[in-house]
PDBML (XML) file of the C-alpha atoms, coordinates in Angstrom:
<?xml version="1.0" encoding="UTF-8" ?>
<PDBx:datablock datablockName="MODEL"
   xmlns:PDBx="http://pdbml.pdb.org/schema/pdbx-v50.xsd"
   xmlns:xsi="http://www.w3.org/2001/XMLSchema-instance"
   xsi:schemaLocation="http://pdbml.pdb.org/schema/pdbx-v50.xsd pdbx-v50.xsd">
   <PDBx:atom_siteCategory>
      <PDBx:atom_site id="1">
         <PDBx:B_iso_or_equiv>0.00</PDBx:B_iso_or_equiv>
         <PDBx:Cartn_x>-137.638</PDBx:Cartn_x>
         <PDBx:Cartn_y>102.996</PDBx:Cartn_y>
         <PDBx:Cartn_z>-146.607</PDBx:Cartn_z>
         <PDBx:auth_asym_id>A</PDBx:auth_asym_id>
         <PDBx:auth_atom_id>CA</PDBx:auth_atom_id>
         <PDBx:auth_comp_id>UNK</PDBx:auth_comp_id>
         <PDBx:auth_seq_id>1</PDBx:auth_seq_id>
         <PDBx:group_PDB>ATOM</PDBx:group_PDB>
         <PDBx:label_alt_id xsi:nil="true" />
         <PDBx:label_asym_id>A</PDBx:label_asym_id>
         <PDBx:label_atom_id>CA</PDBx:label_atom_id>
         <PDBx:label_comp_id>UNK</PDBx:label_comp_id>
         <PDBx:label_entity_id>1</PDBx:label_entity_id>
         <PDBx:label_seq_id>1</PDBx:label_seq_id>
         <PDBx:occupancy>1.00</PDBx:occupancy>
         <PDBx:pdbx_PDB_model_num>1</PDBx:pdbx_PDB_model_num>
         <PDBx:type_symbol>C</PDBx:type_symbol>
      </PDBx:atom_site>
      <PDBx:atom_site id="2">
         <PDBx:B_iso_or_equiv>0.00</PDBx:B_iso_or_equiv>
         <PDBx:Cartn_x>-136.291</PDBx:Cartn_x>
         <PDBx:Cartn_y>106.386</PDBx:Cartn_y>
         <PDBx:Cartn_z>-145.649</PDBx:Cartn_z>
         <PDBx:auth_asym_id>A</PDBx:auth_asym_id>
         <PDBx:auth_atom_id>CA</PDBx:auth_atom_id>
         <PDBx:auth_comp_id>UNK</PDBx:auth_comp_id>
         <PDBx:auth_seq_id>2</PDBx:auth_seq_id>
         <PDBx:group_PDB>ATOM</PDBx:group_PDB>
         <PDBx:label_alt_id xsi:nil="true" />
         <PDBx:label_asym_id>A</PDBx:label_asym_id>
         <PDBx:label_atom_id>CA</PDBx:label_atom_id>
         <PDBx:label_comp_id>UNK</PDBx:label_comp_id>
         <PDBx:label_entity_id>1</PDBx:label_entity_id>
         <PDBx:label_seq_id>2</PDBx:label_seq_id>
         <PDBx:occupancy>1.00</PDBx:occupancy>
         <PDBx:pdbx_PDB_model_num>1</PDBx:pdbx_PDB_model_num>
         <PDBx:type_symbol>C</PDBx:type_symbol>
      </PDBx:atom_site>
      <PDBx:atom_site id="3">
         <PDBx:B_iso_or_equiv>0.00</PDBx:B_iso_or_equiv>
         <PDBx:Cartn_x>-132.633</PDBx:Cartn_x>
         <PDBx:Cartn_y>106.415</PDBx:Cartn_y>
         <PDBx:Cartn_z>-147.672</PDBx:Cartn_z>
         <PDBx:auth_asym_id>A</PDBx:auth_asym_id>
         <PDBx:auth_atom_id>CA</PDBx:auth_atom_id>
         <PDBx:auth_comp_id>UNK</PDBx:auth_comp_id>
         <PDBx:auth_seq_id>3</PDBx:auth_seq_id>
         <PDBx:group_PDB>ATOM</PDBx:group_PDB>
         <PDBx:label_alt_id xsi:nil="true" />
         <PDBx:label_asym_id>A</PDBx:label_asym_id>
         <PDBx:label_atom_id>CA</PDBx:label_atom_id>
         <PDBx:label_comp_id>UNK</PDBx:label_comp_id>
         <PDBx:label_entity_id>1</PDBx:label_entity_id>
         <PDBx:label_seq_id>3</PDBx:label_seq_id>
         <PDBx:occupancy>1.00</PDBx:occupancy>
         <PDBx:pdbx_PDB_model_num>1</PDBx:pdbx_PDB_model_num>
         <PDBx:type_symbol>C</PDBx:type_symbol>
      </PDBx:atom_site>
      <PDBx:atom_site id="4">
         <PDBx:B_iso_or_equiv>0.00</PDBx:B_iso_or_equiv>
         <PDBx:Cartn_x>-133.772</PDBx:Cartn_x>
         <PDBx:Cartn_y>109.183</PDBx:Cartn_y>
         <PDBx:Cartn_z>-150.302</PDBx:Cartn_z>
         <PDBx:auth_asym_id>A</PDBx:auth_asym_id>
         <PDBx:auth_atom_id>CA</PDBx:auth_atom_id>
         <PDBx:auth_comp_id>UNK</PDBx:auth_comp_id>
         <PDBx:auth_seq_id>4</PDBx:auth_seq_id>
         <PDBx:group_PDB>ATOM</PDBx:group_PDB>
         <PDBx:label_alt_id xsi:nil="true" />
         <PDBx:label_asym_id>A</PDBx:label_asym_id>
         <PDBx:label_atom_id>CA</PDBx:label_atom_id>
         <PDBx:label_comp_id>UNK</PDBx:label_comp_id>
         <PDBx:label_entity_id>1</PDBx:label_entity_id>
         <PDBx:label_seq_id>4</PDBx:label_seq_id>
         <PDBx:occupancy>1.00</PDBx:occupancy>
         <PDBx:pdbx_PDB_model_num>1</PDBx:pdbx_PDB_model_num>
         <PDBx:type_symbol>C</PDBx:type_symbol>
      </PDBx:atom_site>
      <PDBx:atom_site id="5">
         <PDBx:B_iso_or_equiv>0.00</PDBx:B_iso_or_equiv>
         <PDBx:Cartn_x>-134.085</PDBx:Cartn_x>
         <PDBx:Cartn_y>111.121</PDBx:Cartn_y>
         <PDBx:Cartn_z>-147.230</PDBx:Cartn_z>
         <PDBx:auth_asym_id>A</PDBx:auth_asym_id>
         <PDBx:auth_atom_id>CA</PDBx:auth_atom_id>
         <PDBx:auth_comp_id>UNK</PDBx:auth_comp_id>
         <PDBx:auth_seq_id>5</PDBx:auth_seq_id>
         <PDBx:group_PDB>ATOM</PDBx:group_PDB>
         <PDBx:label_alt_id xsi:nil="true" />
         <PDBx:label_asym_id>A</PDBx:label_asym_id>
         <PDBx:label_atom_id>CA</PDBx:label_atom_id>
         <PDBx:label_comp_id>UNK</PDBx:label_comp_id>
         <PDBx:label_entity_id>1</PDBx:label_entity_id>
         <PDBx:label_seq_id>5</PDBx:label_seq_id>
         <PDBx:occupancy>1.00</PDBx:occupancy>
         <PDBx:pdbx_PDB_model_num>1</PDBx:pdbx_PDB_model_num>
         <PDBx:type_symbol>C</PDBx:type_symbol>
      </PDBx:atom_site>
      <PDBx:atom_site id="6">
         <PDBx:B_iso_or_equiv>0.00</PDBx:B_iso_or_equiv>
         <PDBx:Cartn_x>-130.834</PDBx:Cartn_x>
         <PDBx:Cartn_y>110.898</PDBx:Cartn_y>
         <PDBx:Cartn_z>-145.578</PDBx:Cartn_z>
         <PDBx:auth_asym_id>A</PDBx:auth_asym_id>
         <PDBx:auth_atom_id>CA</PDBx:auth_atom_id>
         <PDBx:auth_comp_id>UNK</PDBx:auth_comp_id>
         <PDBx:auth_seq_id>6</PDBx:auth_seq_id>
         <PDBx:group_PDB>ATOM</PDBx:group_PDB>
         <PDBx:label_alt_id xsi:nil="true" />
         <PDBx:label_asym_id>A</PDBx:label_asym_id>
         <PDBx:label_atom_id>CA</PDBx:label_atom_id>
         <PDBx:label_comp_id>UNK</PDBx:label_comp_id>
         <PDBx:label_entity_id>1</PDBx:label_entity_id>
         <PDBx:label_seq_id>6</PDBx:label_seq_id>
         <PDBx:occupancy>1.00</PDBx:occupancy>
         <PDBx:pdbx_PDB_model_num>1</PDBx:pdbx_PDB_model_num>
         <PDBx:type_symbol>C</PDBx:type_symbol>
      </PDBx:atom_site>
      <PDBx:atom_site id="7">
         <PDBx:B_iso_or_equiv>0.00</PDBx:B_iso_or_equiv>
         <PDBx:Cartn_x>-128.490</PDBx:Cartn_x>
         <PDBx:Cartn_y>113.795</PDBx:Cartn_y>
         <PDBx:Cartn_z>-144.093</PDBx:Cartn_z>
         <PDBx:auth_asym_id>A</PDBx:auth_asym_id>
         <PDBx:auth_atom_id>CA</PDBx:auth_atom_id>
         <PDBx:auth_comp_id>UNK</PDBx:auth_comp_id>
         <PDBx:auth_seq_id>7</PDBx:auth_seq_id>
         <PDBx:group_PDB>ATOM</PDBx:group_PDB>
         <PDBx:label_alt_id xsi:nil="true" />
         <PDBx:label_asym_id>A</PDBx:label_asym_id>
         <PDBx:label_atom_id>CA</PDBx:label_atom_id>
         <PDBx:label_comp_id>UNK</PDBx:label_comp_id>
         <PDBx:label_entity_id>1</PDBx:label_entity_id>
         <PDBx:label_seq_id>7</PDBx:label_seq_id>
         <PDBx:occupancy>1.00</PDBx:occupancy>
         <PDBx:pdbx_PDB_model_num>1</PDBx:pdbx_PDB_model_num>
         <PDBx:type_symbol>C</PDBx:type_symbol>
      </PDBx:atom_site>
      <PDBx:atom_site id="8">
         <PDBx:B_iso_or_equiv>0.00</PDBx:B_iso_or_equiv>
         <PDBx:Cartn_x>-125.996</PDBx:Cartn_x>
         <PDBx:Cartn_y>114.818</PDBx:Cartn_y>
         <PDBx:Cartn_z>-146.829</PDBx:Cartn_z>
         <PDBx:auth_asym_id>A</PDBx:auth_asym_id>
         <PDBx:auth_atom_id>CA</PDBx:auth_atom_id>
         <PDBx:auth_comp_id>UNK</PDBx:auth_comp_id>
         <PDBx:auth_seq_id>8</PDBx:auth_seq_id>
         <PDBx:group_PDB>ATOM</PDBx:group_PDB>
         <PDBx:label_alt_id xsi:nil="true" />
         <PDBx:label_asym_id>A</PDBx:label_asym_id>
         <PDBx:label_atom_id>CA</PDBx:label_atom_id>
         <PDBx:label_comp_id>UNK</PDBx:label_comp_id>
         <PDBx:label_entity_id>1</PDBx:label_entity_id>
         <PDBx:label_seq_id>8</PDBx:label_seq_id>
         <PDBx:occupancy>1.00</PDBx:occupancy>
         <PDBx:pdbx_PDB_model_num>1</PDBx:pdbx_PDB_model_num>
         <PDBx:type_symbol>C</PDBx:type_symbol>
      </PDBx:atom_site>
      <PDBx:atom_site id="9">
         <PDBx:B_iso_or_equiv>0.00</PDBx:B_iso_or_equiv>
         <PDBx:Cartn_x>-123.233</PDBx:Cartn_x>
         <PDBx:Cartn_y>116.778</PDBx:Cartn_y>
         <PDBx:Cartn_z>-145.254</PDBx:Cartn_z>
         <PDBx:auth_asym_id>A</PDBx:auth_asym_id>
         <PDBx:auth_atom_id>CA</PDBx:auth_atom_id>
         <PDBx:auth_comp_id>UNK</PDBx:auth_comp_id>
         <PDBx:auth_seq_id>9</PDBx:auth_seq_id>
         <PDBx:group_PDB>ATOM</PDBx:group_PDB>
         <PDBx:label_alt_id xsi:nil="true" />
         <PDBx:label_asym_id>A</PDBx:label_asym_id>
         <PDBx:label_atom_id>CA</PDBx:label_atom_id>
         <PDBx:label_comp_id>UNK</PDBx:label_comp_id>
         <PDBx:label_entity_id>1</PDBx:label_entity_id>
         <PDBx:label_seq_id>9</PDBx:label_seq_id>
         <PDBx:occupancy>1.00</PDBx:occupancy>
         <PDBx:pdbx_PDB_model_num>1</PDBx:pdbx_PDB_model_num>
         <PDBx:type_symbol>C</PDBx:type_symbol>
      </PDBx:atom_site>
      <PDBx:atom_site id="10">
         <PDBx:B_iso_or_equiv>0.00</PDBx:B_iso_or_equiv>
         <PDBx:Cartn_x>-119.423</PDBx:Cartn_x>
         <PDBx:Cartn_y>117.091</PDBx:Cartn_y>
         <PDBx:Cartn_z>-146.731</PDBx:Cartn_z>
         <PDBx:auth_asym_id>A</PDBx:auth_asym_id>
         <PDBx:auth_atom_id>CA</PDBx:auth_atom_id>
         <PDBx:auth_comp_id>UNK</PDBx:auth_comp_id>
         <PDBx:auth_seq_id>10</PDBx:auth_seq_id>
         <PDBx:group_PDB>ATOM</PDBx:group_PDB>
         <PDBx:label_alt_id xsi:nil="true" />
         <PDBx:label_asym_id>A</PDBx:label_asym_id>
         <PDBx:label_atom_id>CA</PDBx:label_atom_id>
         <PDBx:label_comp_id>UNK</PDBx:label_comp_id>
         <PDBx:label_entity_id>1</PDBx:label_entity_id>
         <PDBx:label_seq_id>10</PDBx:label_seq_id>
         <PDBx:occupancy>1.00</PDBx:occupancy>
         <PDBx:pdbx_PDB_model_num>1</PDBx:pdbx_PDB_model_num>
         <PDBx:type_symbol>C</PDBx:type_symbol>
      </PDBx:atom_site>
      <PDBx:atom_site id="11">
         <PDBx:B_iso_or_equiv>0.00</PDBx:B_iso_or_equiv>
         <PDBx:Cartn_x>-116.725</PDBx:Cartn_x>
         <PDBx:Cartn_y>116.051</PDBx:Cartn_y>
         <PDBx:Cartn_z>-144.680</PDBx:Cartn_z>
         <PDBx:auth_asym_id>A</PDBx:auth_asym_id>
         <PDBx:auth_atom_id>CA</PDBx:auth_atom_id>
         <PDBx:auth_comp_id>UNK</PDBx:auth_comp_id>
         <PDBx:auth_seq_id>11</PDBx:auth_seq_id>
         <PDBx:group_PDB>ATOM</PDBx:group_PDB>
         <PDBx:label_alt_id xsi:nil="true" />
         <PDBx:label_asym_id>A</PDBx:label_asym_id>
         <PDBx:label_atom_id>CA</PDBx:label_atom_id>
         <PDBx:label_comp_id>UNK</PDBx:label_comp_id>
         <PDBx:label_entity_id>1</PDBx:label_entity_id>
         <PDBx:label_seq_id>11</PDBx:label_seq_id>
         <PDBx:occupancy>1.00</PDBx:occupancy>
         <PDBx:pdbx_PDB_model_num>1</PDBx:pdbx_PDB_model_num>
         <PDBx:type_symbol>C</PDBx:type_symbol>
      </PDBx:atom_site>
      <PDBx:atom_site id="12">
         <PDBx:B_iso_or_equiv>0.00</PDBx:B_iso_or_equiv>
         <PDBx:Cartn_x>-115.392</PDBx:Cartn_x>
         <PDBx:Cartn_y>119.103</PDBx:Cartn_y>
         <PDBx:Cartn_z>-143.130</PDBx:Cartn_z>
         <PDBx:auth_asym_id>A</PDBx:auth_asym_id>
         <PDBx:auth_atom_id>CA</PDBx:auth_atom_id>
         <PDBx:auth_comp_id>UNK</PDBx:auth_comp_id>
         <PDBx:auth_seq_id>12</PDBx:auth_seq_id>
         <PDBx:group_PDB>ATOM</PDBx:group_PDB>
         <PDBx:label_alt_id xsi:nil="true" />
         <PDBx:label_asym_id>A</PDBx:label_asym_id>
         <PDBx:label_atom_id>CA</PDBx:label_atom_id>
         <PDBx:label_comp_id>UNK</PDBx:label_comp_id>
         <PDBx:label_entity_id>1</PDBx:label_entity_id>
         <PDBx:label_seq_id>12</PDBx:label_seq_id>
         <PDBx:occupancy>1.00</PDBx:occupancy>
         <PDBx:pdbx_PDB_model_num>1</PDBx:pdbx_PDB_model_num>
         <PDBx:type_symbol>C</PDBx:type_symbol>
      </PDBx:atom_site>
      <PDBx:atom_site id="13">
         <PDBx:B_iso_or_equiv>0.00</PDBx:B_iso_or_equiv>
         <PDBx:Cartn_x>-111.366</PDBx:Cartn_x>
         <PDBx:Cartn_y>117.323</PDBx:Cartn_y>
         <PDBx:Cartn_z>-143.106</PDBx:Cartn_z>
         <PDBx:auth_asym_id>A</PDBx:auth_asym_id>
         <PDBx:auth_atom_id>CA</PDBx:auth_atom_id>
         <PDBx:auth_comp_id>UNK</PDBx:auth_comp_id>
         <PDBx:auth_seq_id>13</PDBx:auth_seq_id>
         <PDBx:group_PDB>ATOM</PDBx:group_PDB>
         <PDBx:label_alt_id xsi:nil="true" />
         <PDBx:label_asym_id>A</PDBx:label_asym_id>
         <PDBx:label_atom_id>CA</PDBx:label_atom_id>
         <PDBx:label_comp_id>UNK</PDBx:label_comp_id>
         <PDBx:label_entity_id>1</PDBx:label_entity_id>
         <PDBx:label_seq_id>13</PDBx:label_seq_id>
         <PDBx:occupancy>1.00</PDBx:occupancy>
         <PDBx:pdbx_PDB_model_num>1</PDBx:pdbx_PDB_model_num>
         <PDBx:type_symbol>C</PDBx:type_symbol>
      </PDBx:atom_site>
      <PDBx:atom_site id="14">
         <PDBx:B_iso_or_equiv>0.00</PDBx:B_iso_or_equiv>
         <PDBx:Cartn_x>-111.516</PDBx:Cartn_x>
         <PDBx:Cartn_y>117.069</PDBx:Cartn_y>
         <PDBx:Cartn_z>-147.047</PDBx:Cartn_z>
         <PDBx:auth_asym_id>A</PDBx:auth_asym_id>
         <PDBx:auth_atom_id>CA</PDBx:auth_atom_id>
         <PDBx:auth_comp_id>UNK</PDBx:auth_comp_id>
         <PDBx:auth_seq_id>14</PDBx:auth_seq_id>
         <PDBx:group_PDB>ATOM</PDBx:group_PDB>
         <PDBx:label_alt_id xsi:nil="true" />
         <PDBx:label_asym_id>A</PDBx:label_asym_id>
         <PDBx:label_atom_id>CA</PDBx:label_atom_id>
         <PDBx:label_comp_id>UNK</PDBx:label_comp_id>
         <PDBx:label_entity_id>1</PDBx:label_entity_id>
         <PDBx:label_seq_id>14</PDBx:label_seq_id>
         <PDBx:occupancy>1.00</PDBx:occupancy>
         <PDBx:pdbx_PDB_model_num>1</PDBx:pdbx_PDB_model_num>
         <PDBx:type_symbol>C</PDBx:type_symbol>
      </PDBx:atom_site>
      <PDBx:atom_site id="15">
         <PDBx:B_iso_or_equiv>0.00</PDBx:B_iso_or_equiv>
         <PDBx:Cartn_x>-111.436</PDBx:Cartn_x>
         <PDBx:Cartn_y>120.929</PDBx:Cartn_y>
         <PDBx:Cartn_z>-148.107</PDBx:Cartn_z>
         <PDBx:auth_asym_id>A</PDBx:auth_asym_id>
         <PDBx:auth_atom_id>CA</PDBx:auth_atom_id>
         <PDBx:auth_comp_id>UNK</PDBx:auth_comp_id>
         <PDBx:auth_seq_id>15</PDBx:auth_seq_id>
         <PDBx:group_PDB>ATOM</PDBx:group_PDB>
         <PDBx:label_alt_id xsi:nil="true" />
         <PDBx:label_asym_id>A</PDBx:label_asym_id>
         <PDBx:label_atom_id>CA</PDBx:label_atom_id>
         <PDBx:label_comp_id>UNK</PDBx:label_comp_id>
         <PDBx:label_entity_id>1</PDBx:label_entity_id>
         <PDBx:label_seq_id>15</PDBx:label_seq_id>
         <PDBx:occupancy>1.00</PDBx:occupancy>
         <PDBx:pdbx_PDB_model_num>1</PDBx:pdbx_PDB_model_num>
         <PDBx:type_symbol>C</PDBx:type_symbol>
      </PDBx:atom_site>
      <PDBx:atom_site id="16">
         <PDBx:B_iso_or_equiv>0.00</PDBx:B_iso_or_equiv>
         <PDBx:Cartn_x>-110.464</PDBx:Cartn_x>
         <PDBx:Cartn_y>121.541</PDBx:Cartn_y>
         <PDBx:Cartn_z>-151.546</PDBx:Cartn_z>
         <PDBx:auth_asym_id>A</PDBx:auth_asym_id>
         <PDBx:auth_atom_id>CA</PDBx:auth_atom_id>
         <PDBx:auth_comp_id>UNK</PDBx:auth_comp_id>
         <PDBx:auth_seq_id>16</PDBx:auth_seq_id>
         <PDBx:group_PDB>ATOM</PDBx:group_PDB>
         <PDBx:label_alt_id xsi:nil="true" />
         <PDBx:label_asym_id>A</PDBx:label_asym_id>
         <PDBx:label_atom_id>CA</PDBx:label_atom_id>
         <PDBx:label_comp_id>UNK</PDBx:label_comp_id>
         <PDBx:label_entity_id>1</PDBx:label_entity_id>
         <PDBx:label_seq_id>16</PDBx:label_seq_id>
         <PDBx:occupancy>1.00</PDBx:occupancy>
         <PDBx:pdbx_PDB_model_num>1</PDBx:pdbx_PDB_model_num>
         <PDBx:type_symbol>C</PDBx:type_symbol>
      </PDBx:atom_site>
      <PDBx:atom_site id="17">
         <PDBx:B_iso_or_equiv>0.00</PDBx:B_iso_or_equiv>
         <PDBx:Cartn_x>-108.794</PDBx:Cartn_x>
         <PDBx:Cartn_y>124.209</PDBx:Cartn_y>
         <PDBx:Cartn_z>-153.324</PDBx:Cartn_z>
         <PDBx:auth_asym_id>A</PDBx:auth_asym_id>
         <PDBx:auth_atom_id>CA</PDBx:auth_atom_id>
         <PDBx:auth_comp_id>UNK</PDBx:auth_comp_id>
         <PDBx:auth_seq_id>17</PDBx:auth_seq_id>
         <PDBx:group_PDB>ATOM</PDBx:group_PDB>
         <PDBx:label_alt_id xsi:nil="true" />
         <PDBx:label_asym_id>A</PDBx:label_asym_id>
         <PDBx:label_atom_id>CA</PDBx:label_atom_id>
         <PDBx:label_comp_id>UNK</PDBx:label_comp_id>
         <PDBx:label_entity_id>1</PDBx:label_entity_id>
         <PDBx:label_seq_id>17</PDBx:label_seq_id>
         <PDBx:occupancy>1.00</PDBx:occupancy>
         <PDBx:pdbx_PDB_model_num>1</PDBx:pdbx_PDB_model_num>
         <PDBx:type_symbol>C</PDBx:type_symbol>
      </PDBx:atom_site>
      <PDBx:atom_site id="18">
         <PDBx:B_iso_or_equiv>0.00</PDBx:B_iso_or_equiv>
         <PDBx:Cartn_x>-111.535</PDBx:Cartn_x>
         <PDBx:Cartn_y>125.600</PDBx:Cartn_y>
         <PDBx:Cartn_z>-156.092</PDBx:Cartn_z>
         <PDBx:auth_asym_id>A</PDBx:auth_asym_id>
         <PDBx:auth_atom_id>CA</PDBx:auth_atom_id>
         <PDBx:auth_comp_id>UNK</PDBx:auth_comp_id>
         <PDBx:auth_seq_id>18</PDBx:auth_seq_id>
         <PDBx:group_PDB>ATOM</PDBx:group_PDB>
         <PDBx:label_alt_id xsi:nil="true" />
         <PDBx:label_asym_id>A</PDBx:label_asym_id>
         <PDBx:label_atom_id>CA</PDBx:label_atom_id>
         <PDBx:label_comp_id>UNK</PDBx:label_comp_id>
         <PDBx:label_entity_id>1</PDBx:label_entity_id>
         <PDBx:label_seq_id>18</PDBx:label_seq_id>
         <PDBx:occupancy>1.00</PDBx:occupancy>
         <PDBx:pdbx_PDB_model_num>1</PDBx:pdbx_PDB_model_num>
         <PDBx:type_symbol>C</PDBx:type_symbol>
      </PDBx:atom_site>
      <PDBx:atom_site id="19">
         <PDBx:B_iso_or_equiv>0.00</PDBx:B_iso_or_equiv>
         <PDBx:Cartn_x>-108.958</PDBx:Cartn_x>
         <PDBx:Cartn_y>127.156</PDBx:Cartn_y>
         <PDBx:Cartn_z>-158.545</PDBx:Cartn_z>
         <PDBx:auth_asym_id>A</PDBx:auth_asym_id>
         <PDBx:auth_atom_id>CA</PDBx:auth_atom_id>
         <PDBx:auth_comp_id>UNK</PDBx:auth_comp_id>
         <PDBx:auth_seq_id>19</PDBx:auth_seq_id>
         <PDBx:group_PDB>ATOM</PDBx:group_PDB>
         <PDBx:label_alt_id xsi:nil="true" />
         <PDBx:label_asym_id>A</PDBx:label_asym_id>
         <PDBx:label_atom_id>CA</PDBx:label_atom_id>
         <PDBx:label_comp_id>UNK</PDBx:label_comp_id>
         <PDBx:label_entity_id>1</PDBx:label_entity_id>
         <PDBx:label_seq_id>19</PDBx:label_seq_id>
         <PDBx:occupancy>1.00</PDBx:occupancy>
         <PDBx:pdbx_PDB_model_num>1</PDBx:pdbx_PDB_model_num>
         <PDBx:type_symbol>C</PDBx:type_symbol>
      </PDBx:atom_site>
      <PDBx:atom_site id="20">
         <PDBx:B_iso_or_equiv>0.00</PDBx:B_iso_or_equiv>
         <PDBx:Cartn_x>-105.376</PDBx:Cartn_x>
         <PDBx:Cartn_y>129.160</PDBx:Cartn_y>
         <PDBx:Cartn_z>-159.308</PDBx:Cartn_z>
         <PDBx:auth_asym_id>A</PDBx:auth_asym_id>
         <PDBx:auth_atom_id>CA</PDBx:auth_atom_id>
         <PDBx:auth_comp_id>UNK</PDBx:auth_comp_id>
         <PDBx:auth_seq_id>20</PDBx:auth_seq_id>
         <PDBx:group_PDB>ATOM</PDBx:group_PDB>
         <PDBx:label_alt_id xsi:nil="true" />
         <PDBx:label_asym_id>A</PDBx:label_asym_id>
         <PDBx:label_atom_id>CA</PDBx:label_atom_id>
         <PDBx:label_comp_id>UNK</PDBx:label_comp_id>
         <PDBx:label_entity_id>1</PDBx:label_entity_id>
         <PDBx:label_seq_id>20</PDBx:label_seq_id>
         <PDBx:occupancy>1.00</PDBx:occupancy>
         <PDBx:pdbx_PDB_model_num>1</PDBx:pdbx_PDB_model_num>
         <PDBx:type_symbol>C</PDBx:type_symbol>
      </PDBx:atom_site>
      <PDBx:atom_site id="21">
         <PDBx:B_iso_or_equiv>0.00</PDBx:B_iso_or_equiv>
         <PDBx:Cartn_x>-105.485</PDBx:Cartn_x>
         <PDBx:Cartn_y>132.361</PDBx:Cartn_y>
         <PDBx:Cartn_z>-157.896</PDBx:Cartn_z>
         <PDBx:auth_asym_id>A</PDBx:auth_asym_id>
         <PDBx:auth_atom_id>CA</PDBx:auth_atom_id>
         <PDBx:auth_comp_id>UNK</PDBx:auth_comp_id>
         <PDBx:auth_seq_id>21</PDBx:auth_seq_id>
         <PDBx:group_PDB>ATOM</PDBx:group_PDB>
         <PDBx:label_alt_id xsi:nil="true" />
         <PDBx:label_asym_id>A</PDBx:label_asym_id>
         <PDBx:label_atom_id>CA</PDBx:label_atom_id>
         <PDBx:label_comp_id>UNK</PDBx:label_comp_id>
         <PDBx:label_entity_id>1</PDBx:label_entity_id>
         <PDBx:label_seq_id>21</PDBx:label_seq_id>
         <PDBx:occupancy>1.00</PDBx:occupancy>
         <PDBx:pdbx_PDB_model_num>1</PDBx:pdbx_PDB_model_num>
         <PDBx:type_symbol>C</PDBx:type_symbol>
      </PDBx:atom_site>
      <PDBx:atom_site id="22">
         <PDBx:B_iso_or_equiv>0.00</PDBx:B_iso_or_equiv>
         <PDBx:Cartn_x>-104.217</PDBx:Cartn_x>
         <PDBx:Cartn_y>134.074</PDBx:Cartn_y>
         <PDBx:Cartn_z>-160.536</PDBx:Cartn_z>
         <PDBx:auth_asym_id>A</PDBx:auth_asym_id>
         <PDBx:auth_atom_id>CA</PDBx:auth_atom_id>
         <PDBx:auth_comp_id>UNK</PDBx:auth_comp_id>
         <PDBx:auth_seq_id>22</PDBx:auth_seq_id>
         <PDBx:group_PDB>ATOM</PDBx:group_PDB>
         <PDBx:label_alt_id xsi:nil="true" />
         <PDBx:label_asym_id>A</PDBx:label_asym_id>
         <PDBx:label_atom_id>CA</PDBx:label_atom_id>
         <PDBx:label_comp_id>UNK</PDBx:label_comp_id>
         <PDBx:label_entity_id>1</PDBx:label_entity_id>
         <PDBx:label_seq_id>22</PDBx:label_seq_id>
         <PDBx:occupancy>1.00</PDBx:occupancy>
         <PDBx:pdbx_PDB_model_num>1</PDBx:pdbx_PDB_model_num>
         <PDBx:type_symbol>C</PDBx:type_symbol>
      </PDBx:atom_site>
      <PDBx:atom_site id="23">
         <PDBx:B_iso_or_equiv>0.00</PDBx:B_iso_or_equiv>
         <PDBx:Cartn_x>-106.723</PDBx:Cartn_x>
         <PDBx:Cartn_y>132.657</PDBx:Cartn_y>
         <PDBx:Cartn_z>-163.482</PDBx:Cartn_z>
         <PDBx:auth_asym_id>A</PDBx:auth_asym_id>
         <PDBx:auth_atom_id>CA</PDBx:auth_atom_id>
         <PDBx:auth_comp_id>UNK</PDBx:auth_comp_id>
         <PDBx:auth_seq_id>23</PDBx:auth_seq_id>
         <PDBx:group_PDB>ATOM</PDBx:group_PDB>
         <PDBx:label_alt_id xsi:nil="true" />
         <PDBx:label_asym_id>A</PDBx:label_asym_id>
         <PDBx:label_atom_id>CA</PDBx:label_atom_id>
         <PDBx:label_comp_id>UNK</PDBx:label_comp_id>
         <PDBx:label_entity_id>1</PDBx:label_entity_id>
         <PDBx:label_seq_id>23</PDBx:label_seq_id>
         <PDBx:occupancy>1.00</PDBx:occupancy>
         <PDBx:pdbx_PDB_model_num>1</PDBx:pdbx_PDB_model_num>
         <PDBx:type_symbol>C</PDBx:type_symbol>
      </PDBx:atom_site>
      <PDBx:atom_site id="24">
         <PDBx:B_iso_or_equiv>0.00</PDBx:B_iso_or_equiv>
         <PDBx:Cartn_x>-108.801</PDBx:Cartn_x>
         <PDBx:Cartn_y>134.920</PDBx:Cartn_y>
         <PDBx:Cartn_z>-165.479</PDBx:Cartn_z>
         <PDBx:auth_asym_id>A</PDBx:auth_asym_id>
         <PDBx:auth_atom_id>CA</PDBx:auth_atom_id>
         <PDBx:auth_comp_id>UNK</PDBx:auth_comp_id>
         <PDBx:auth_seq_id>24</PDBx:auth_seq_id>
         <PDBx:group_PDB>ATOM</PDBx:group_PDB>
         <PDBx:label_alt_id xsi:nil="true" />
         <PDBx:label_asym_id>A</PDBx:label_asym_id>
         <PDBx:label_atom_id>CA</PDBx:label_atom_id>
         <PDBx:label_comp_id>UNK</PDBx:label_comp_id>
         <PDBx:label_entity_id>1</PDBx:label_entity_id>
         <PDBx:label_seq_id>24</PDBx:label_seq_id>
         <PDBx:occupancy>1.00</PDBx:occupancy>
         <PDBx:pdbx_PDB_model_num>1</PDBx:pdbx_PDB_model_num>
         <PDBx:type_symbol>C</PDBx:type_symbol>
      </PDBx:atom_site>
      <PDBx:atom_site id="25">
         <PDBx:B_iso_or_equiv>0.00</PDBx:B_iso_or_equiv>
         <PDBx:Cartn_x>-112.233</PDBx:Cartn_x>
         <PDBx:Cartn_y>134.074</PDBx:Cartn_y>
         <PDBx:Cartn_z>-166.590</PDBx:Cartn_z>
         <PDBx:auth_asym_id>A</PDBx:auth_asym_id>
         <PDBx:auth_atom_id>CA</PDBx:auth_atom_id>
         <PDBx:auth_comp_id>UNK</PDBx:auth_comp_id>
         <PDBx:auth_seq_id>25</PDBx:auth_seq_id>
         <PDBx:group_PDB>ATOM</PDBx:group_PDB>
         <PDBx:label_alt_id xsi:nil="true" />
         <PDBx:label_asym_id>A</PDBx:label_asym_id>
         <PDBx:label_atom_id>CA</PDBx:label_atom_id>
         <PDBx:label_comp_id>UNK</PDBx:label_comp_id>
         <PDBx:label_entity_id>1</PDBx:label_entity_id>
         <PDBx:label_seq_id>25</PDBx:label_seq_id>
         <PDBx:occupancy>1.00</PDBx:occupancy>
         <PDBx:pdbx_PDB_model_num>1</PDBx:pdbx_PDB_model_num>
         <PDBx:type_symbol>C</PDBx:type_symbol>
      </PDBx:atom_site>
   </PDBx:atom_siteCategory>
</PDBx:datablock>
């Protein structure tokens, strides 16, 4: 009844590196 409404949180152990620090864009 009520799953479209449940809490969406990440899971704060899987961090993820977003990209090289060196790239150019």
């Amino acid at each position: 009844s009520i799953d479209s409404h449940a809490e969406v949180h990440v899971n704060s152990t899987s961090l993820v590196t977003k990209h090289s620090r060196t790239e150019i864009v």
